[in-house]
Protein backbone atom coordinates (compact mmCIF):
# COMPACT_ATOMS: atom_id res chain seq x y z
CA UNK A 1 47.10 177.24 -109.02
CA UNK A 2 50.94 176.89 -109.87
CA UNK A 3 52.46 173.50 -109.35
CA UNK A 4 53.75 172.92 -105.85
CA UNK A 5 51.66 175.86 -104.32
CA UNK A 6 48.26 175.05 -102.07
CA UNK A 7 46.67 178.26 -102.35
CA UNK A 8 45.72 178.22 -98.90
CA UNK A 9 48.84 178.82 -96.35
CA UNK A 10 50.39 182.31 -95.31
CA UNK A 11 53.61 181.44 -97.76
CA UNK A 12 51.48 181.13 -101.13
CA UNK A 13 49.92 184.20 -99.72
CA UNK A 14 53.05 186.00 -99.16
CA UNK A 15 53.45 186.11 -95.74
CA UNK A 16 56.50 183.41 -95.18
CA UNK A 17 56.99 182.84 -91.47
CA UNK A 18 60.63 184.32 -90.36
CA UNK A 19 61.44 182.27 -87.31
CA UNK A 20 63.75 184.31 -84.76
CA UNK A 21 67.28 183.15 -84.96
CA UNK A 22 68.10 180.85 -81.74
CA UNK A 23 69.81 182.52 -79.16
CA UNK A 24 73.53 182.54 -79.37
CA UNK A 25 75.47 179.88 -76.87
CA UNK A 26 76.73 180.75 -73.77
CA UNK A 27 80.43 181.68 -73.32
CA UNK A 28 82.65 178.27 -72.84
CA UNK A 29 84.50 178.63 -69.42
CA UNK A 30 87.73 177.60 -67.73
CA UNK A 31 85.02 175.33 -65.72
CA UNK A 32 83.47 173.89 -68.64
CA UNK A 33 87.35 172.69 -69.65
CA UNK A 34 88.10 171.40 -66.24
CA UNK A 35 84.43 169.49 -66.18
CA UNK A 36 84.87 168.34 -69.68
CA UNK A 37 88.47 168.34 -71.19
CA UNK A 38 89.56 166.53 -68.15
CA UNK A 39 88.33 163.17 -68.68
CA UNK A 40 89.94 162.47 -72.01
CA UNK A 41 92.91 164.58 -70.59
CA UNK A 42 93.74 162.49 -67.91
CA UNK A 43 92.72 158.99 -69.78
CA UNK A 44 95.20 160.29 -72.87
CA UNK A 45 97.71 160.60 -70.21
CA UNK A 46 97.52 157.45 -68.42
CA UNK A 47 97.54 155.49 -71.94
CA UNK A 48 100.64 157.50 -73.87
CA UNK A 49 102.31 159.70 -71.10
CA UNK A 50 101.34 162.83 -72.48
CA UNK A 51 98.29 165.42 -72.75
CA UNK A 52 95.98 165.36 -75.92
CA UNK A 53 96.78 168.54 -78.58
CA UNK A 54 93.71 170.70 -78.90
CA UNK A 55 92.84 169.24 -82.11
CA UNK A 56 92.36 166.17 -80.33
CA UNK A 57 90.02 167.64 -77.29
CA UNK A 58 87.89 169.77 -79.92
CA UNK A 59 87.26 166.26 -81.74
CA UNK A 60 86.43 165.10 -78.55
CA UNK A 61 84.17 167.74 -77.34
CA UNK A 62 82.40 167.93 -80.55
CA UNK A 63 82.05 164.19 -80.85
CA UNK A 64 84.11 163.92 -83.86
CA UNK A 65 85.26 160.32 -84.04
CA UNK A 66 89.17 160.01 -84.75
CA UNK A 67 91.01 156.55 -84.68
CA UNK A 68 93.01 157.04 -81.60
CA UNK A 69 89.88 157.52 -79.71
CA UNK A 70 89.42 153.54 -79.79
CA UNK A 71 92.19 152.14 -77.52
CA UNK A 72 91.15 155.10 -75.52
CA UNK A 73 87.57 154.36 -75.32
CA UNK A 74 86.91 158.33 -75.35
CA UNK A 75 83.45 157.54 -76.96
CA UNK A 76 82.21 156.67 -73.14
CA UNK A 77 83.96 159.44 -71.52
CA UNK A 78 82.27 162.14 -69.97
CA UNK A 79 82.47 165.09 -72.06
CA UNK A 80 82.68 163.42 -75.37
CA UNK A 81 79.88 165.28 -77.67
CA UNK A 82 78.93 167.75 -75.44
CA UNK A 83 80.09 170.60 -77.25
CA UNK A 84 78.40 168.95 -80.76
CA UNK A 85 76.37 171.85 -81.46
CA UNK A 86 78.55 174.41 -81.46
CA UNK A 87 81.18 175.72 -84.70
CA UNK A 88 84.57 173.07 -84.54
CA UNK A 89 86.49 176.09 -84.98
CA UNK A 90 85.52 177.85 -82.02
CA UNK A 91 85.82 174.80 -79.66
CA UNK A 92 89.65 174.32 -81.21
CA UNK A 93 90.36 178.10 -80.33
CA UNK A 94 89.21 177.39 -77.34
CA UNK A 95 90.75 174.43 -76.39
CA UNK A 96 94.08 175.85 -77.87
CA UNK A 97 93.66 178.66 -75.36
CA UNK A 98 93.09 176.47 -72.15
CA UNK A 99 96.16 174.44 -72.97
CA UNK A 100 97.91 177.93 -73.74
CA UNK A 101 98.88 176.15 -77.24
């Protein structure tokens, strides 16, 4: 047989298995920005007077670690990673469009 192939399984016999593409995510909501945003939102406040930008919150929400996030201890916040699966860019046009940036 040809190096690397068995002989034996459906792919040296042609028949690759396709697996069906994983169903696409469901629609982020005003609610999931209130449940999640707010923490870091409202800690970000208390510590320099002003809101996070929404490249900050879609770090956040897809648990991209930035520097600032230290003194802020946003790693133990609730909502930090929860959004880790999904595409950065569509959490930052999100995020931009809840803060109406």
């Amino acid at each position: 047989s040809e190096q690397g192939r068995c002989g034996h399984c459906s792919v040296c016999y042609g028949h690759p298995v396709k697996l069906p593409d994983a169903p696409p995510p469901p629609e982020l909501t005003a609610a999931d920005f209130q449940r999640y945003a707010t923490p870091l939102i409202e800690r970000h406040i208390e510590q320099f007077g002003q809101p996070p930008n929404a490249q900050r919150l879609a770090h956040f929400l897809c648990g991209l670690t930035m520097p600032i996030f230290t003194p802020l201890k946003a790693r133990g916040l609730n909502g930090f990673a929860v959004f880790e699966q999904r595409a950065y860019p569509e959490v930052r046009e999100w995020a931009e469009a809840m803060l109406g940036q």
